[in-house]
Protein backbone atom coordinates (compact mmCIF):
# COMPACT_ATOMS: atom_id res chain seq x y z
CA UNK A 1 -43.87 174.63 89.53
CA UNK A 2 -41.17 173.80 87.05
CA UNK A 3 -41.11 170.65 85.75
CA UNK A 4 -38.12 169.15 84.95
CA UNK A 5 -38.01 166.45 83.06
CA UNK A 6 -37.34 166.51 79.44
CA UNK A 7 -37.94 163.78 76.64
CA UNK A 8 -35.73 164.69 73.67
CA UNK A 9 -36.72 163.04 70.00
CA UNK A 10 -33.90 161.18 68.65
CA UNK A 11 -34.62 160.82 64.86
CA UNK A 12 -30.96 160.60 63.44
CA UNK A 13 -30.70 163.90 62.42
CA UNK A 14 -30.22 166.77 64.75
CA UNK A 15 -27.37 167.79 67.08
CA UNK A 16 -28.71 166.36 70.86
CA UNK A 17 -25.86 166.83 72.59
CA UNK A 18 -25.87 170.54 72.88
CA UNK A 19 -29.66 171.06 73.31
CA UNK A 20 -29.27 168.39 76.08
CA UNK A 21 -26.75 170.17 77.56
CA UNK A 22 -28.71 173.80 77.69
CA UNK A 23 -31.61 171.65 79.25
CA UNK A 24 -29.35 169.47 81.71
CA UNK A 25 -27.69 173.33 82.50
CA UNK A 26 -31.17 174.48 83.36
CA UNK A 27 -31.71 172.27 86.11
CA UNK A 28 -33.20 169.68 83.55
CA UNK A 29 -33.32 165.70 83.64
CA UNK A 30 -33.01 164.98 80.10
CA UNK A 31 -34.29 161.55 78.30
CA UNK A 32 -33.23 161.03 74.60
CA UNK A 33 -35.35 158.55 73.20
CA UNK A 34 -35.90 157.04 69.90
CA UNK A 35 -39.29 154.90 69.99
CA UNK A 36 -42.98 156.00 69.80
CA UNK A 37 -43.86 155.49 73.21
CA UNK A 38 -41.55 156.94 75.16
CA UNK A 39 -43.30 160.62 72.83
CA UNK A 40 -46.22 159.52 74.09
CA UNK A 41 -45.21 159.00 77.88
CA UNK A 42 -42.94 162.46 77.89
CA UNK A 43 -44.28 164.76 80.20
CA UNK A 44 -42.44 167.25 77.75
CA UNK A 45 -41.29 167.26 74.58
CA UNK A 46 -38.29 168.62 72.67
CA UNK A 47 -37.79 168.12 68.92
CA UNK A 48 -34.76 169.34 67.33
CA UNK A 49 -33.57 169.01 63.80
CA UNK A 50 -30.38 170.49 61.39
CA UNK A 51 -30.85 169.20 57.59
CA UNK A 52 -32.97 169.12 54.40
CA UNK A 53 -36.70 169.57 55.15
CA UNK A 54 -37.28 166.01 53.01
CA UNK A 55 -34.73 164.07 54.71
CA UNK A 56 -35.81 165.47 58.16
CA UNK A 57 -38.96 164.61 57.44
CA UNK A 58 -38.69 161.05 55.44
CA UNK A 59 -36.82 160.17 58.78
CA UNK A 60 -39.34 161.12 61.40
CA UNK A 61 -41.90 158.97 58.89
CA UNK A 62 -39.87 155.87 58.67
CA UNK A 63 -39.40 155.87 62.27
CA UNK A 64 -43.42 156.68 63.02
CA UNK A 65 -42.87 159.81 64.51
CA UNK A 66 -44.93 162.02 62.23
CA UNK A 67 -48.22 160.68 64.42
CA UNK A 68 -46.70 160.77 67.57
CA UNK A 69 -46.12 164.04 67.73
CA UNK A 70 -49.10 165.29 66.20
CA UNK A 71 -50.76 163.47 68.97
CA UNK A 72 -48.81 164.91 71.33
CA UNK A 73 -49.44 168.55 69.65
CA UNK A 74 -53.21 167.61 70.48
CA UNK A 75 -52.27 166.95 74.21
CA UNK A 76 -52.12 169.73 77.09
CA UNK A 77 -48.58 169.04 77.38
CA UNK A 78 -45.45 171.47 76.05
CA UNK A 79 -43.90 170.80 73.05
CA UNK A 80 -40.48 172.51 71.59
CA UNK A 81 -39.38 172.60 68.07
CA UNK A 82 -35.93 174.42 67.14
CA UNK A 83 -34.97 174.47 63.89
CA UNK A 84 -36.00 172.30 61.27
CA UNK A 85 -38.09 171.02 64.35
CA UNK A 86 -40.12 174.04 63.90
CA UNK A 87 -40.51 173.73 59.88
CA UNK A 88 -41.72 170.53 60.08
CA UNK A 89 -44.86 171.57 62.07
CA UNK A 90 -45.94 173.78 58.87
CA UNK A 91 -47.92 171.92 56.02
CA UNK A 92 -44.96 171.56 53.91
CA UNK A 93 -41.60 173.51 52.42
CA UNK A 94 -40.24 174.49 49.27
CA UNK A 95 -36.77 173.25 49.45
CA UNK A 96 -35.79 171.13 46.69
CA UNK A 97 -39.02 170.80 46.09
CA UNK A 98 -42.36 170.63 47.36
CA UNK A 99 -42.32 168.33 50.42
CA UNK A 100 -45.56 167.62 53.16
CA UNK A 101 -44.81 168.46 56.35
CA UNK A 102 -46.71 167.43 59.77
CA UNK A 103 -49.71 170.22 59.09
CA UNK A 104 -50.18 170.87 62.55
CA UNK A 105 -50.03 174.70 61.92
CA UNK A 106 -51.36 176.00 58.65
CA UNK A 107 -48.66 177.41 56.58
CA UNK A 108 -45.52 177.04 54.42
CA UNK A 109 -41.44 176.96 54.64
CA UNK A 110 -40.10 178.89 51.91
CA UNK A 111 -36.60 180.33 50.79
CA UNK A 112 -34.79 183.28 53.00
CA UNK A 113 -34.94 186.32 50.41
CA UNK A 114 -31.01 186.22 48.63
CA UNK A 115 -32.09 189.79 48.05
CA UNK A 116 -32.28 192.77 50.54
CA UNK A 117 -35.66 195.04 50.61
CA UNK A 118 -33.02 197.60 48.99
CA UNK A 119 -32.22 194.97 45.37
CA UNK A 120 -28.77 194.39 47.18
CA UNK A 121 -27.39 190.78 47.18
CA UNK A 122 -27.45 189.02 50.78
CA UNK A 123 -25.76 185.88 51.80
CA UNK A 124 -27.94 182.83 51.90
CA UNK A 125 -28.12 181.31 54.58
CA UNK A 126 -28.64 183.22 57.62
CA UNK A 127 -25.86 182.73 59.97
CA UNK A 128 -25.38 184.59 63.04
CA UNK A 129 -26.77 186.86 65.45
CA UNK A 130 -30.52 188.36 64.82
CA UNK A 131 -32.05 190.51 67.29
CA UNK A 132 -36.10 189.76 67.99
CA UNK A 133 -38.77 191.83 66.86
CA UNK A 134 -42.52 191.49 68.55
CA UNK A 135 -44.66 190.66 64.67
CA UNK A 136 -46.14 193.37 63.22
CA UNK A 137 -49.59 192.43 64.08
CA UNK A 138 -48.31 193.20 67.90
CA UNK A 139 -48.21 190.03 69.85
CA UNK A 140 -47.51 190.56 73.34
CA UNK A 141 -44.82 188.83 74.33
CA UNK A 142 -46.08 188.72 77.85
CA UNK A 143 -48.25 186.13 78.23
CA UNK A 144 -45.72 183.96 76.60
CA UNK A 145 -42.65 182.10 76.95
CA UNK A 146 -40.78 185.28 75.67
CA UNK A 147 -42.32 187.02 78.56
CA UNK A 148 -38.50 187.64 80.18
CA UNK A 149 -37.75 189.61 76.89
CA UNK A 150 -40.23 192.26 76.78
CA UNK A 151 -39.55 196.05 76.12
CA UNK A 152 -35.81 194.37 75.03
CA UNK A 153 -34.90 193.04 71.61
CA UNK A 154 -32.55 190.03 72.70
CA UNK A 155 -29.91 188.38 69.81
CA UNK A 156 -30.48 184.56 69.21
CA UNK A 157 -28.27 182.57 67.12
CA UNK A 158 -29.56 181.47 63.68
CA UNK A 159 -28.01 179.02 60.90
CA UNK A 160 -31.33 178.57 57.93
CA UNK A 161 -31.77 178.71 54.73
CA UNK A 162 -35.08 178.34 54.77
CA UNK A 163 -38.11 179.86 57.05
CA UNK A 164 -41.68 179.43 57.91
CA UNK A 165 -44.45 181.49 56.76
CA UNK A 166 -47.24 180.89 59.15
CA UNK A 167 -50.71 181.54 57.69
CA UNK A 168 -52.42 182.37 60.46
CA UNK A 169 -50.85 185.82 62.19
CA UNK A 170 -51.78 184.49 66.05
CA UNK A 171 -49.30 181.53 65.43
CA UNK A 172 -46.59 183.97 65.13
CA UNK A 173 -44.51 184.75 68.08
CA UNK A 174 -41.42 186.79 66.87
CA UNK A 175 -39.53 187.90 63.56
CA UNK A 176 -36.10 188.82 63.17
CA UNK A 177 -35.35 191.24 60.33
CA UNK A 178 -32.79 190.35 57.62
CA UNK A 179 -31.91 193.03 54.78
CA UNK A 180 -35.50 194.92 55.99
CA UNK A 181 -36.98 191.78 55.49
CA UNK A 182 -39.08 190.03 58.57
CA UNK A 183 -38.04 186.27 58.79
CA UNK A 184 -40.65 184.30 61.46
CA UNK A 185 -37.96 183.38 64.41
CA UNK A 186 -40.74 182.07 66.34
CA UNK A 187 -44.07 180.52 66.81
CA UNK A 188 -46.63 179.44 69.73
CA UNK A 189 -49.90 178.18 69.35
CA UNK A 190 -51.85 176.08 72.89
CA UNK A 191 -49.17 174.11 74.46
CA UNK A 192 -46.31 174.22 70.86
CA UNK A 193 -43.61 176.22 71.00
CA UNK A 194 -40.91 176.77 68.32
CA UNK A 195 -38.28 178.68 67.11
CA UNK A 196 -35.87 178.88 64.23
CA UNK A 197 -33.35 179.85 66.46
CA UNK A 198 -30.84 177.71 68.53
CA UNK A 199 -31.59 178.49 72.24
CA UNK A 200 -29.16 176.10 72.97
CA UNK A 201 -26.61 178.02 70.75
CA UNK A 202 -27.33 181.56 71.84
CA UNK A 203 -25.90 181.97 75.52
CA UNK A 204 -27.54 183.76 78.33
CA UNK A 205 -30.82 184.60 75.99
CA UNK A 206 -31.17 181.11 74.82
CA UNK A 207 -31.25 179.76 78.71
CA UNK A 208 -33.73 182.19 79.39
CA UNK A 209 -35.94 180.75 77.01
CA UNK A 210 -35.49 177.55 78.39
CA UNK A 211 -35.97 178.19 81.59
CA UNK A 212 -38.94 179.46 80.60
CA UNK A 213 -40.24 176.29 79.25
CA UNK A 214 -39.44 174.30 82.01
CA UNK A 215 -41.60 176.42 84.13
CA UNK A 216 -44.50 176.26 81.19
């Protein structure tokens, strides 16, 4: 049965009133919250984020967050990271430096190639529509919230600079290829979910996603 109730992390830094909209569209009840304890009462968690990995990340530790959802990333309970809310679940990024990130899947956030496979210049950052790929090691998307997607290649919306490299090939649930390059669009390991995508930005595909997660 779907569950439908939504706690959405509200860190100072991400754009909540569009991904509460997709959610409250889905048939969601959605909770924006801004203190430790509602994380660890949510029943489901959503963690956006738009920004510099460091500042992202200097905010969710000021605030106490960086705990609470690790904790929660322990739990049997769904998680959702878009965005920088998926980069900060990697050990740590490149940009502007080396930063730490939350470490709870092995792995690092690095630059989007400015080159194509093919030497040729390529605008940095990646804005626009990107079809998914299944990874080359050949996840199958069906036991997974992308289960609504397979045999197709749906178009999500991106806006990155910047994009995970998980260590571990099993954490990776999609790419999306950008000048013949593959760029990790998604990731799913136990009960975390995240993409660098914007469901909430990429129409029809994007509420199929979420739908998906409500029923997870």
């Amino acid at each position: 049965m779907s569950n439908l109730n939504i706690t959405l992390l509200d860190y100072g830094m991400a754009n909540l009133l569009n991904v509460a909209r997709a959610f409250e569209h889905c048939g969601a009840t959605v909770k924006i919250v801004d203190n430790v304890e509602s994380v660890a009462s949510a029943d489901r968690l959503v963690v956006p984020g738009v920004g510099a990995f460091e500042q992202v990340l200097n905010e969710i530790r000021s605030r106490h967050f960086d705990e609470a959802i690790r904790n929660f990333c322990k739990s049997s309970k769904p998680l959702m990271g878009i965005c920088v809310g998926m980069q900060m679940l990697f050990e740590g990024s490149e940009e502007f430096g080396t930063h730490a990130g939350l470490g709870v899947m092995p792995g690092t956030v690095r630059e989007v190639p400015k080159l194509t496979v093919d030497g040729l210049a390529q605008r940095v950052p990646h804005i626009g529509w990107s079809h998914l790929v299944e990874p080359e090691y050949g996840r199958d998307w069906g036991s997974t919230l992308l289960k609504p997607f397979v045999g197709q290649n749906p178009a999500f919306y991106f806006v990155h600079s910047f994009s995970a490299q998980p260590e571990k090939p099993e954490d990776r649930l999609a790419d999306c290829m950008y000048g013949g390059h593959r760029i990790c669009a998604a990731v799913q390991r136990d009960n975390v979910v995240a993409t660098q995508f914007h469901p909430e930005r990429s129409g029809e595909a994007g509420l199929t996603l979420i739908r998906e997660f409500l029923k997870w």
